[in-house]
PDB file of N, CA and C in Angstrom:
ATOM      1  N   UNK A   1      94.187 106.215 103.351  1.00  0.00           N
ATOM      2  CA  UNK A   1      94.413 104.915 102.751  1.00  0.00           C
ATOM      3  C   UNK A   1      93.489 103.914 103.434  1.00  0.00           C
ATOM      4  N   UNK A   2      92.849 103.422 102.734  1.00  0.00           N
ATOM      5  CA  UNK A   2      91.938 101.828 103.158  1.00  0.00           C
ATOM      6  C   UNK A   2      92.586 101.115 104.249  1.00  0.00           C
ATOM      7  N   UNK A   3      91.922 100.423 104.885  1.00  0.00           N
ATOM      8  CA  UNK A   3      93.012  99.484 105.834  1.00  0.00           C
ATOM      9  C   UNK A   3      92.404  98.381 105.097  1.00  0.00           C
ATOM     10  N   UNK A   4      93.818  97.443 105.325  1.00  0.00           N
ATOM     11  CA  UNK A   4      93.818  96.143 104.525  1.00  0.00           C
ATOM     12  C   UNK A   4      93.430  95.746 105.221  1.00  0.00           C
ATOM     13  N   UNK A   5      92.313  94.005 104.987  1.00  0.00           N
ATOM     14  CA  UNK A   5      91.969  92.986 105.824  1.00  0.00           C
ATOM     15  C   UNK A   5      92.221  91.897 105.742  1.00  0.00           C
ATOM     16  N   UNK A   6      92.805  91.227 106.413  1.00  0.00           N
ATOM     17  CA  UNK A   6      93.247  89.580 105.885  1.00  0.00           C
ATOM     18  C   UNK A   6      93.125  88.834 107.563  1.00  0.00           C
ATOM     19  N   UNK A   7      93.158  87.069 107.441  1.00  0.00           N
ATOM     20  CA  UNK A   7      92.815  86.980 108.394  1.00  0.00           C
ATOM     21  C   UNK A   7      94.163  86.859 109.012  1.00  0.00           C
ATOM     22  N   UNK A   8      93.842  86.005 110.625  1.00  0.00           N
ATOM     23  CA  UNK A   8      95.209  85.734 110.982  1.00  0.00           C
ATOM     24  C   UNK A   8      96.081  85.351 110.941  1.00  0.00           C
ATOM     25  N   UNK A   9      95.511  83.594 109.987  1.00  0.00           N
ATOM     26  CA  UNK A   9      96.778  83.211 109.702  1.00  0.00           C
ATOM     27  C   UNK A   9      97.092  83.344 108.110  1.00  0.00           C
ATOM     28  N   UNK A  10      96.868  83.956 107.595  1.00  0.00           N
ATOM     29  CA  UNK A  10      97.384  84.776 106.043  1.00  0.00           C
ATOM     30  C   UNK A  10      98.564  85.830 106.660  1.00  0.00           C
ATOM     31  N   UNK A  11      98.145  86.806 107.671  1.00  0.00           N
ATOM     32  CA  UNK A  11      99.349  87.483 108.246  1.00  0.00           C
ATOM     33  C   UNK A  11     100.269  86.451 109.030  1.00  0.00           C
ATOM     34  N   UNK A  12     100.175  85.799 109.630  1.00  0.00           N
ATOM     35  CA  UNK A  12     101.438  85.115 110.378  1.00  0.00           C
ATOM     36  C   UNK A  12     102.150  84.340 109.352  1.00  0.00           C
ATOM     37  N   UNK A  13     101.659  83.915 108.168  1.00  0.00           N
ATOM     38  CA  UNK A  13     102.178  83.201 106.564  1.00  0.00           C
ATOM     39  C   UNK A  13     102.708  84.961 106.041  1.00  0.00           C
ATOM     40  N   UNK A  14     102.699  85.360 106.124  1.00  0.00           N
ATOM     41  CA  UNK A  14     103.360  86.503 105.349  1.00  0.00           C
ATOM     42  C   UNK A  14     104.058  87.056 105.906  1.00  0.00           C
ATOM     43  N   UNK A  15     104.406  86.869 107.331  1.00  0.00           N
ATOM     44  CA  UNK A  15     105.351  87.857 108.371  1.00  0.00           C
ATOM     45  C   UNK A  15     106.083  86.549 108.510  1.00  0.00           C
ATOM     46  N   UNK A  16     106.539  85.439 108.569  1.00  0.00           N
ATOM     47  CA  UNK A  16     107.439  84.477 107.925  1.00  0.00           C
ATOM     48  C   UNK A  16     108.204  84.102 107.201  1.00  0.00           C
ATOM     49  N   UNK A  17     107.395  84.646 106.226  1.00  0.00           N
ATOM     50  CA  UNK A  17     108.294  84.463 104.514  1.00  0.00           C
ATOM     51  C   UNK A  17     108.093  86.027 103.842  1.00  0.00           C
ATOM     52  N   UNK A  18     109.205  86.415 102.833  1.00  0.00           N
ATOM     53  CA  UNK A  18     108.970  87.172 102.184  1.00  0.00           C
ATOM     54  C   UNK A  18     107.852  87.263 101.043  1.00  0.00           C
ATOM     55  N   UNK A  19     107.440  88.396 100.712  1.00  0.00           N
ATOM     56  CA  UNK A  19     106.051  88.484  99.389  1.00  0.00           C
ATOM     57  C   UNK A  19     106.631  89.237  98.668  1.00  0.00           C
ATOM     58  N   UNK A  20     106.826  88.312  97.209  1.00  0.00           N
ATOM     59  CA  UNK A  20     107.115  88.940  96.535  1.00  0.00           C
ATOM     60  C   UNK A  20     106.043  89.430  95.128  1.00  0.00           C
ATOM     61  N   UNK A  21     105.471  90.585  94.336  1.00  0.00           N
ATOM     62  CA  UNK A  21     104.808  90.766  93.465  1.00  0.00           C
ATOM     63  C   UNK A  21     105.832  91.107  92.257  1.00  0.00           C
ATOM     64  N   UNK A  22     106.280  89.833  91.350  1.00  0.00           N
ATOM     65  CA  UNK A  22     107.483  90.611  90.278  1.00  0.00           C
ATOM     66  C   UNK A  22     106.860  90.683  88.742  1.00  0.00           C
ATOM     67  N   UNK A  23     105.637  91.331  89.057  1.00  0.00           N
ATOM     68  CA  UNK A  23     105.506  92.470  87.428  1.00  0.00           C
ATOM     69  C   UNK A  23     104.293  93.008  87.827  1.00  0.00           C
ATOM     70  N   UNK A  24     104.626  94.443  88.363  1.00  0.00           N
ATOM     71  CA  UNK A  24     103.253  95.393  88.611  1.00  0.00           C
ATOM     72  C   UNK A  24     104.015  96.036  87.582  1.00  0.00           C
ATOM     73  N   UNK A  25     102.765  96.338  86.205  1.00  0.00           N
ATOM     74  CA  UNK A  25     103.187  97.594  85.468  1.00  0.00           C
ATOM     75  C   UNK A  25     103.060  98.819  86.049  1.00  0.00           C
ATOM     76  N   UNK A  26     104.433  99.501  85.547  1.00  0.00           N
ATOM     77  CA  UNK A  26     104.778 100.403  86.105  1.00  0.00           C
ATOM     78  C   UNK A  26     104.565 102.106  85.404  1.00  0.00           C
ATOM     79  N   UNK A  27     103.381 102.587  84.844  1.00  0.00           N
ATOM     80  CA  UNK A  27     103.321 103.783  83.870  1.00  0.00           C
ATOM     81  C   UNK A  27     103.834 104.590  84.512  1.00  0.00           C
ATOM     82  N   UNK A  28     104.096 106.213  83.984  1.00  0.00           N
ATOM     83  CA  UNK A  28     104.538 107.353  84.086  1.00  0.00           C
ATOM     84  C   UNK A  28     102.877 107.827  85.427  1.00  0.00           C
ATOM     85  N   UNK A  29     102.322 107.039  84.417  1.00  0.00           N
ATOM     86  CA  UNK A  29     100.705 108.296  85.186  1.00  0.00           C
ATOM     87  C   UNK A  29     100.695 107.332  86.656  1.00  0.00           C
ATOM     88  N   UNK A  30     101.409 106.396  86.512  1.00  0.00           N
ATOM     89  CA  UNK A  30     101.099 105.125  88.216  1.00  0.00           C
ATOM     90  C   UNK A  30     101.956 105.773  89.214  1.00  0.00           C
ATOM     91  N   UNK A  31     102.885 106.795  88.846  1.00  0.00           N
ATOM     92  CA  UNK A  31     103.843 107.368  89.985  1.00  0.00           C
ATOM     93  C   UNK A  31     102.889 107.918  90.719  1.00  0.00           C
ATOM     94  N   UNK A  32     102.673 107.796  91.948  1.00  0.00           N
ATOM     95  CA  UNK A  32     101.959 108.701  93.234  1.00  0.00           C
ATOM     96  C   UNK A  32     102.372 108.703  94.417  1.00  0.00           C
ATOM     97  N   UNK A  33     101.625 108.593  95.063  1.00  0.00           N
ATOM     98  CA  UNK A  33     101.763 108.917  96.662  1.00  0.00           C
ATOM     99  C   UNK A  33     100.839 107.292  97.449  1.00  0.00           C
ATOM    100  N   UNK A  34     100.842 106.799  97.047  1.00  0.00           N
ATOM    101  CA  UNK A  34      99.559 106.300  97.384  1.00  0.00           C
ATOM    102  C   UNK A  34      99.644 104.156  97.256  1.00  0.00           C
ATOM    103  N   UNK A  35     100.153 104.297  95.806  1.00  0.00           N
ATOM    104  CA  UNK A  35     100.294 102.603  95.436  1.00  0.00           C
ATOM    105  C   UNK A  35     100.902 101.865  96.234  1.00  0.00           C
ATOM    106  N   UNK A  36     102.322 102.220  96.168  1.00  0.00           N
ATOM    107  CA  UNK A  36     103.334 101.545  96.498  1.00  0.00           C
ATOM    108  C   UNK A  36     103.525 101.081  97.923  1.00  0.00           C
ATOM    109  N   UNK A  37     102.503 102.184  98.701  1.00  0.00           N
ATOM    110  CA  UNK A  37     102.689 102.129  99.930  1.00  0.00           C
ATOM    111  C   UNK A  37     101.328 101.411 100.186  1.00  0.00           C
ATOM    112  N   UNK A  38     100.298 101.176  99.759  1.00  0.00           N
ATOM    113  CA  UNK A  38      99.554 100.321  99.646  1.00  0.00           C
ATOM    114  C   UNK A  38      99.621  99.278  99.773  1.00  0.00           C
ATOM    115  N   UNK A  39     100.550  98.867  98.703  1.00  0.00           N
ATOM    116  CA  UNK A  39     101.152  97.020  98.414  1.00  0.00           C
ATOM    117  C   UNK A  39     101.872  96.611  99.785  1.00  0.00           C
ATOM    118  N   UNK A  40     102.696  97.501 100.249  1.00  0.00           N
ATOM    119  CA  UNK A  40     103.967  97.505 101.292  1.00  0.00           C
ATOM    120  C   UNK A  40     102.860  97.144 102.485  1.00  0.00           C
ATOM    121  N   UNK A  41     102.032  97.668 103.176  1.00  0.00           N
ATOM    122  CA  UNK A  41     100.998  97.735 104.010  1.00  0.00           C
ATOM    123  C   UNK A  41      99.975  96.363 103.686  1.00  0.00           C
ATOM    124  N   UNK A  42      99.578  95.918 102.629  1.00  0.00           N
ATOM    125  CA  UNK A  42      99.214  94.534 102.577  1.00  0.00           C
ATOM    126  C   UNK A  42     100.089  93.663 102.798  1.00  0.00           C
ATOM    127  N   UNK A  43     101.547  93.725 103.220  1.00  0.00           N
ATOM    128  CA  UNK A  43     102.313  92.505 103.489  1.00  0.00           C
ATOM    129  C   UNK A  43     103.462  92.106 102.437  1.00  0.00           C
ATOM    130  N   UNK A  44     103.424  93.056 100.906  1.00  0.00           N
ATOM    131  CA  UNK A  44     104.285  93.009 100.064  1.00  0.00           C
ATOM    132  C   UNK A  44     105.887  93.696  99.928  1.00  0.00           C
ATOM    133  N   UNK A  45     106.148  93.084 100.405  1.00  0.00           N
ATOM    134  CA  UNK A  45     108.014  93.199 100.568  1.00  0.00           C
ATOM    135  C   UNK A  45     109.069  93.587  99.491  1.00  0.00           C
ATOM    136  N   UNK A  46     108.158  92.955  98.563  1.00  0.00           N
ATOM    137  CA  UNK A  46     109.039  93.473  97.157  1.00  0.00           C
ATOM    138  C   UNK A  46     107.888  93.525  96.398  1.00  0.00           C
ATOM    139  N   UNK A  47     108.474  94.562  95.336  1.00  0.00           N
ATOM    140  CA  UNK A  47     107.968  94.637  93.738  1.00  0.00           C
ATOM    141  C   UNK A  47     108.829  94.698  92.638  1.00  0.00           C
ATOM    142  N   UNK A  48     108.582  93.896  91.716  1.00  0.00           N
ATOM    143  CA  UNK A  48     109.184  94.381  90.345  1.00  0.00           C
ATOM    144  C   UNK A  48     108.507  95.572  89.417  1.00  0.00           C
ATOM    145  N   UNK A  49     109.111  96.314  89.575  1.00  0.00           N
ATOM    146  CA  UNK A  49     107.840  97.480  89.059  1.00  0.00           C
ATOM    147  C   UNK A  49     108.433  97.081  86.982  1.00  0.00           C
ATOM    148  N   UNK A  50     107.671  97.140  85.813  1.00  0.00           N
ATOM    149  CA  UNK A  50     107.533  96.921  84.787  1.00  0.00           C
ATOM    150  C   UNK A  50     108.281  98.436  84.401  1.00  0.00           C
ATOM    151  N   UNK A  51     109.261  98.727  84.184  1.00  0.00           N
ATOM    152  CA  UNK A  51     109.347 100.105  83.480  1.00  0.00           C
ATOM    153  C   UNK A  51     109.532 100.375  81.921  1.00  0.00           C
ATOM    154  N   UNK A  52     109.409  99.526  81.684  1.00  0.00           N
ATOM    155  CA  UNK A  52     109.201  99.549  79.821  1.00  0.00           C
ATOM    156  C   UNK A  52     108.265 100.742  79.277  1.00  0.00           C
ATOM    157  N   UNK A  53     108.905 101.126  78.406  1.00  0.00           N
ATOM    158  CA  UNK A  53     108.119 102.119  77.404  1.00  0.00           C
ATOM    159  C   UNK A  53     108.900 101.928  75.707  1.00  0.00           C
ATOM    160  N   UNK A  54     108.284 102.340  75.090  1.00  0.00           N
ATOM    161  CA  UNK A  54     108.234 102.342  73.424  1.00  0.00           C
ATOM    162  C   UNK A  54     109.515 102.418  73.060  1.00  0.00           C
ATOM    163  N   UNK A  55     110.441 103.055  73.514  1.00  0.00           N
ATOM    164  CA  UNK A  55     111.926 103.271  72.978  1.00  0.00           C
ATOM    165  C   UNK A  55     112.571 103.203  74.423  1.00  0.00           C
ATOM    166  N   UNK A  56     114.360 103.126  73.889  1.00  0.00           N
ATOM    167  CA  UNK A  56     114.953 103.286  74.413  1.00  0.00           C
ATOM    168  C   UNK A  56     115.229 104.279  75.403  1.00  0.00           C
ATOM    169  N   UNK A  57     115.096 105.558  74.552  1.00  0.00           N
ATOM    170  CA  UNK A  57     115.425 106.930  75.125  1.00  0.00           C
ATOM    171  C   UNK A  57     114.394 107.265  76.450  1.00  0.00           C
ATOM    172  N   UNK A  58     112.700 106.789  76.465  1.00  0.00           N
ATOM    173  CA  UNK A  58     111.602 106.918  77.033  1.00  0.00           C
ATOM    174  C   UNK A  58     111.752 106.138  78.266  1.00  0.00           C
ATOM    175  N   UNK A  59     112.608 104.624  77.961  1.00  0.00           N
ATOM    176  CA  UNK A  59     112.612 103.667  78.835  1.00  0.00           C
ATOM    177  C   UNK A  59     114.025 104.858  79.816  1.00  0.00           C
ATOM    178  N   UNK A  60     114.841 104.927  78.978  1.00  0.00           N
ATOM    179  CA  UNK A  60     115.916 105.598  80.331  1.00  0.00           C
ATOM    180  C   UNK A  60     114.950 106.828  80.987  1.00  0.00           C
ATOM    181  N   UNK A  61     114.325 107.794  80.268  1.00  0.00           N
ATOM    182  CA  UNK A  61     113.452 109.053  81.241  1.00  0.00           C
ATOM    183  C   UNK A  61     112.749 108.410  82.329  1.00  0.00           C
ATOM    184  N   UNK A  62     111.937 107.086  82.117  1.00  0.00           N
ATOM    185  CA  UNK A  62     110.901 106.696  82.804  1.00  0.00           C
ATOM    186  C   UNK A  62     112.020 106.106  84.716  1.00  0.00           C
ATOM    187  N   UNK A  63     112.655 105.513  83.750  1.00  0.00           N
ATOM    188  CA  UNK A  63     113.495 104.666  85.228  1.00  0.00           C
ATOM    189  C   UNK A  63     114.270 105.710  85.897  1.00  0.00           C
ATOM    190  N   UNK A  64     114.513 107.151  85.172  1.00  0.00           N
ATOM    191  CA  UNK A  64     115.288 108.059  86.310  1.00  0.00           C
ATOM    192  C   UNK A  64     114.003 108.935  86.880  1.00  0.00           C
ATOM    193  N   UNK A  65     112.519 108.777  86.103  1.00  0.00           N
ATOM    194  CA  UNK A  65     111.419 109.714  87.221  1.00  0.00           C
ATOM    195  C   UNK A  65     111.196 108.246  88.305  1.00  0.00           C
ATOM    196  N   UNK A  66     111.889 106.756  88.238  1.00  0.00           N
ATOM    197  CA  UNK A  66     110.885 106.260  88.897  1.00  0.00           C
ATOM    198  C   UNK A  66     112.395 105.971  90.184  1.00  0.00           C
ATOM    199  N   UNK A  67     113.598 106.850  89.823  1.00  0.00           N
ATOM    200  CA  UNK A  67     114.685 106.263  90.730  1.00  0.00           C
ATOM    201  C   UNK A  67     114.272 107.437  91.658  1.00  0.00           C
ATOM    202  N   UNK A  68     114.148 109.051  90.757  1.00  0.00           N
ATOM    203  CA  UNK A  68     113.874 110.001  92.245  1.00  0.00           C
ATOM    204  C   UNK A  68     112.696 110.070  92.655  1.00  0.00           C
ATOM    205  N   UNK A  69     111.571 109.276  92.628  1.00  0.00           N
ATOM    206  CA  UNK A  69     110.810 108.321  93.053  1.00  0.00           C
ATOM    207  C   UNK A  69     111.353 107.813  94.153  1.00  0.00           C
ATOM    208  N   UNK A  70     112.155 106.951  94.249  1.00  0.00           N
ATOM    209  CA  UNK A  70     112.615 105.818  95.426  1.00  0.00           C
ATOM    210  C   UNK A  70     113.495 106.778  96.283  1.00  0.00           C
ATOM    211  N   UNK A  71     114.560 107.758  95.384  1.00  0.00           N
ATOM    212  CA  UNK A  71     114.981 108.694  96.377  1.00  0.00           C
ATOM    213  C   UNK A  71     114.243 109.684  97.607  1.00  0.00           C
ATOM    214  N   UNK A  72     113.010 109.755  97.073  1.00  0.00           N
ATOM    215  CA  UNK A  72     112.461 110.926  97.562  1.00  0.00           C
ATOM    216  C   UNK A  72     111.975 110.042  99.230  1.00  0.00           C
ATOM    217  N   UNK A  73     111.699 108.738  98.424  1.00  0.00           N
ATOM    218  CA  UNK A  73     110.974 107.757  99.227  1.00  0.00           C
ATOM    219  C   UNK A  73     111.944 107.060 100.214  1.00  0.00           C
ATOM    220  N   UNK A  74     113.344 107.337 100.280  1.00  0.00           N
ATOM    221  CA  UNK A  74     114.131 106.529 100.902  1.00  0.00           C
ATOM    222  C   UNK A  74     113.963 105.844 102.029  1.00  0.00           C
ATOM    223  N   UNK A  75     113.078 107.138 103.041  1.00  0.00           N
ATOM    224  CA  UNK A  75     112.883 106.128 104.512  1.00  0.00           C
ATOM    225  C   UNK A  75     111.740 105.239 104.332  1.00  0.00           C
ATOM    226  N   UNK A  76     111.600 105.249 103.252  1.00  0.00           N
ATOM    227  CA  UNK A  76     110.310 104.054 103.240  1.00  0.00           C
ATOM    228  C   UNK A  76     109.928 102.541 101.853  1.00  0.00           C
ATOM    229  N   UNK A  77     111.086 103.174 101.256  1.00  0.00           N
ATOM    230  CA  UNK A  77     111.504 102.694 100.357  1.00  0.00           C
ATOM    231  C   UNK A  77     112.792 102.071  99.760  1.00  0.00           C
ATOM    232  N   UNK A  78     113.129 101.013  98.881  1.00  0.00           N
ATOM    233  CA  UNK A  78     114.629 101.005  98.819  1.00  0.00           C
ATOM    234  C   UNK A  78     115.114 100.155  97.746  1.00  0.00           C
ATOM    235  N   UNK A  79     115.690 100.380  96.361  1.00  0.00           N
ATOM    236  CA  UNK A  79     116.251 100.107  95.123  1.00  0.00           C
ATOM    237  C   UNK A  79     116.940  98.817  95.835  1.00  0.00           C
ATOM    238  N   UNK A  80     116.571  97.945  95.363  1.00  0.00           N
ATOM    239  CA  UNK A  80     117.369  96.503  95.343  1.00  0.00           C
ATOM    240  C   UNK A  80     118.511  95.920  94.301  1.00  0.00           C
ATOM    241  N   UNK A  81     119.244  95.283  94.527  1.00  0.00           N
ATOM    242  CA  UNK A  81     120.531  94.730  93.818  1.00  0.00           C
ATOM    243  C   UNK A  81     120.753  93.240  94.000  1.00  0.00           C
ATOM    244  N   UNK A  82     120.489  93.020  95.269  1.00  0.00           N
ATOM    245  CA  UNK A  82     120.161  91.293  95.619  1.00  0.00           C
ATOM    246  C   UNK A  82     119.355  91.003  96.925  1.00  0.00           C
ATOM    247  N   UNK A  83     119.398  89.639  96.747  1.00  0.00           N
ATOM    248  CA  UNK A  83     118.604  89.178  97.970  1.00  0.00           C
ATOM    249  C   UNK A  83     119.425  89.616  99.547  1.00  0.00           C
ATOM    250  N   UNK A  84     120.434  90.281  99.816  1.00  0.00           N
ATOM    251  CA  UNK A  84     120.864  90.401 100.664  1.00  0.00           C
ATOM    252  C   UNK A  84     120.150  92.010 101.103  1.00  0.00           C
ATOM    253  N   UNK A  85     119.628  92.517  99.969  1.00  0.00           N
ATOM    254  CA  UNK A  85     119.314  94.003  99.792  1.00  0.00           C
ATOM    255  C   UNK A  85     117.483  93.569 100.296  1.00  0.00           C
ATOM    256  N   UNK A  86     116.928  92.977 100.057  1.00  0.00           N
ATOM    257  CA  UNK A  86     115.698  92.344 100.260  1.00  0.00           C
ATOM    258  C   UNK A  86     115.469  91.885 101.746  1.00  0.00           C
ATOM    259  N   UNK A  87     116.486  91.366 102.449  1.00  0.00           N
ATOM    260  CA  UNK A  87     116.288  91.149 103.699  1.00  0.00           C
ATOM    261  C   UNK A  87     116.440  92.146 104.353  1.00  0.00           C
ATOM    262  N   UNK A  88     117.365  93.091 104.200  1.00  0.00           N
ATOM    263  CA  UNK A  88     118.244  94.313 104.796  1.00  0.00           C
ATOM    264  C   UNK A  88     116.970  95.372 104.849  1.00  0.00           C
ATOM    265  N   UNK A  89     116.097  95.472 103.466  1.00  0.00           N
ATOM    266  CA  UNK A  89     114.790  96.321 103.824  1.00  0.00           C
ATOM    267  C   UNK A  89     113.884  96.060 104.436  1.00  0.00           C
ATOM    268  N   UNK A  90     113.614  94.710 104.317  1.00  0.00           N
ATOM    269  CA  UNK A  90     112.602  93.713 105.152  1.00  0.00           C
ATOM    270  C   UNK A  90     112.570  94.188 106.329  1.00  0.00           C
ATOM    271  N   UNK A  91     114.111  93.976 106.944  1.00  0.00           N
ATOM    272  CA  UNK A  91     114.383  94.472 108.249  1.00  0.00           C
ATOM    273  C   UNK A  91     113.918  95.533 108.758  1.00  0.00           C
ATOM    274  N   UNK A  92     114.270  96.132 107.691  1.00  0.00           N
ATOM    275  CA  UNK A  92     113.835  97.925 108.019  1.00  0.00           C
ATOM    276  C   UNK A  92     113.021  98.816 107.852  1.00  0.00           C
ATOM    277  N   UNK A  93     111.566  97.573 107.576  1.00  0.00           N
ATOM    278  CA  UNK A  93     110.839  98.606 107.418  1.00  0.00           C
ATOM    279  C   UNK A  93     110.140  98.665 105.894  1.00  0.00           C
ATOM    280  N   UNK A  94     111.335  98.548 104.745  1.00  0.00           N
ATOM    281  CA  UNK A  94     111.082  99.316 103.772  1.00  0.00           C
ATOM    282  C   UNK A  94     110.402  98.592 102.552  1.00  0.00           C
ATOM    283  N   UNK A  95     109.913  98.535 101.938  1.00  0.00           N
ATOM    284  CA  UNK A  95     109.721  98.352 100.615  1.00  0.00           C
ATOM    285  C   UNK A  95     110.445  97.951  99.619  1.00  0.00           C
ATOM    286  N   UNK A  96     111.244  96.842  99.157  1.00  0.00           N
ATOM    287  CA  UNK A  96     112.384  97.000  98.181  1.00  0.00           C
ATOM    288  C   UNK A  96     111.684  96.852  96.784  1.00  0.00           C
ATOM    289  N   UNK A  97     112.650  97.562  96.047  1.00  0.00           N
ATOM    290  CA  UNK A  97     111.913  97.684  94.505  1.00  0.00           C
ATOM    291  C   UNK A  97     112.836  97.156  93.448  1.00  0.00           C
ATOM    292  N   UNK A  98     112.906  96.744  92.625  1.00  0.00           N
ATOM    293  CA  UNK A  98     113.262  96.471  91.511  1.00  0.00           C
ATOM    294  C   UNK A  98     112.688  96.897  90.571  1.00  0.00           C
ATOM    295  N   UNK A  99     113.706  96.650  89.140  1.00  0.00           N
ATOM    296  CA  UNK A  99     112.924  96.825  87.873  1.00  0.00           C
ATOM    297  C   UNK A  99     112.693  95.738  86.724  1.00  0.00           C
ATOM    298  N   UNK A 100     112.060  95.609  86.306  1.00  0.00           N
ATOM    299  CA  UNK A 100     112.016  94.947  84.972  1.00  0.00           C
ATOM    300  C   UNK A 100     111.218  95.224  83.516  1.00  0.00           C
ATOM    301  N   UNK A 101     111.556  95.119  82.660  1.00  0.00           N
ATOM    302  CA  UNK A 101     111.031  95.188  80.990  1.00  0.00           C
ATOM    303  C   UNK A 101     110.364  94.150  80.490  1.00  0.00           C
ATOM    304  N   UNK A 102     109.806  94.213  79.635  1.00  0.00           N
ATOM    305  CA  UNK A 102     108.895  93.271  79.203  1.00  0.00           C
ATOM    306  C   UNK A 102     108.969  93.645  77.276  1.00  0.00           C
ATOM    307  N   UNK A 103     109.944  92.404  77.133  1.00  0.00           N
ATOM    308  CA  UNK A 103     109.314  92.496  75.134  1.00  0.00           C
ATOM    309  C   UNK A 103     111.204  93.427  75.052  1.00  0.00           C
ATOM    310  N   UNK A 104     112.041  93.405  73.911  1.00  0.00           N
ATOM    311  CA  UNK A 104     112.881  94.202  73.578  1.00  0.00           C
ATOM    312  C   UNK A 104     112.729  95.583  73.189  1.00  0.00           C
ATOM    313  N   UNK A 105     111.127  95.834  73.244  1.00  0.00           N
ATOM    314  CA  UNK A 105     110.957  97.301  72.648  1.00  0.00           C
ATOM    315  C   UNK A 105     111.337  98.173  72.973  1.00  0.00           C
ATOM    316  N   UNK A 106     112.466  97.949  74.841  1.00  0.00           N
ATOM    317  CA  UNK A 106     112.640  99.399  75.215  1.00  0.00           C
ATOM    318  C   UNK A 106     113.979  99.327  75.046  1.00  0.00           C
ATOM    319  N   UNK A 107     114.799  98.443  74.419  1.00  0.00           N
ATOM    320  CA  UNK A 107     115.848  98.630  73.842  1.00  0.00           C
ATOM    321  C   UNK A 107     116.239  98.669  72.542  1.00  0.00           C
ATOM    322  N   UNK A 108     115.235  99.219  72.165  1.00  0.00           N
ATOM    323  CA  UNK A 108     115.328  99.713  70.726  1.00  0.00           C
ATOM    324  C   UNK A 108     115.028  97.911  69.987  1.00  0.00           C
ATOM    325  N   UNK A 109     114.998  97.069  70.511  1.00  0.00           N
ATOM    326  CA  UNK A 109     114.481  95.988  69.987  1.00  0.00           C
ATOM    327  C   UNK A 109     115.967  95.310  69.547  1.00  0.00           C
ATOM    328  N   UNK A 110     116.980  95.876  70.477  1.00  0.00           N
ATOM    329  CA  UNK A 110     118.268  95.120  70.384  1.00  0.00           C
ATOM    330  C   UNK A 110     118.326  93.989  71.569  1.00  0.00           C
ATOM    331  N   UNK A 111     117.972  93.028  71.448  1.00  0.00           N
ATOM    332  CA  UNK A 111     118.079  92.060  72.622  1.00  0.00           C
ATOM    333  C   UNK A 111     120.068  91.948  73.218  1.00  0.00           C
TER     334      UNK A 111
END
């Protein structure tokens, strides 16, 4: 992995406050080894990862390859629920993730 460069005081502004990035699209082909821990290593604390796809049925497959994803990833990673879950990973190290959709299309276009 690249090493990130930023100067000093961009890191002492980011080890202060939380960073949040809330809409990295999130494809099937973007699952790796490699991104997520990327972002986390530039100073990014959270992501909203985009998990939308064309239907309903696609949108539920996509968010359970991208939950044992986070499972697999646990010590380094960690499914968020609130801001109390955001500090708690902060703390620890980890990466917190969220999800979000974009457009009603992955609910069948039932808002």
């Amino acid at each position: 992995m690249a090493t990130i460069s930023i100067s000093d005081h961009a890191r002492e502004v980011m080890n202060k406050a939380p960073v949040w990035d809330m809409t990295l699209p999130w494809e099937p082909e973007a699952i790796d080894e490699a991104t997520l821990p990327r972002f986390h290593a530039a100073g990014v604390d959270l992501i909203s990862l985009t998990v939308s796809m064309p239907t309903l049925d696609d949108t539920m497959r996509h968010i359970a390859r991208v939950l044992a994803h986070i499972r697999a990833h646990a010590d380094t990673m960690a499914l968020i629920r609130g801001v109390d879950d955001v500090t708690r990973a902060r703390e620890e190290g980890k990466l917190a993730l969220t999800f979000n959709l974009q457009e009603t299309n992955p609910l069948d276009g039932d808002p």
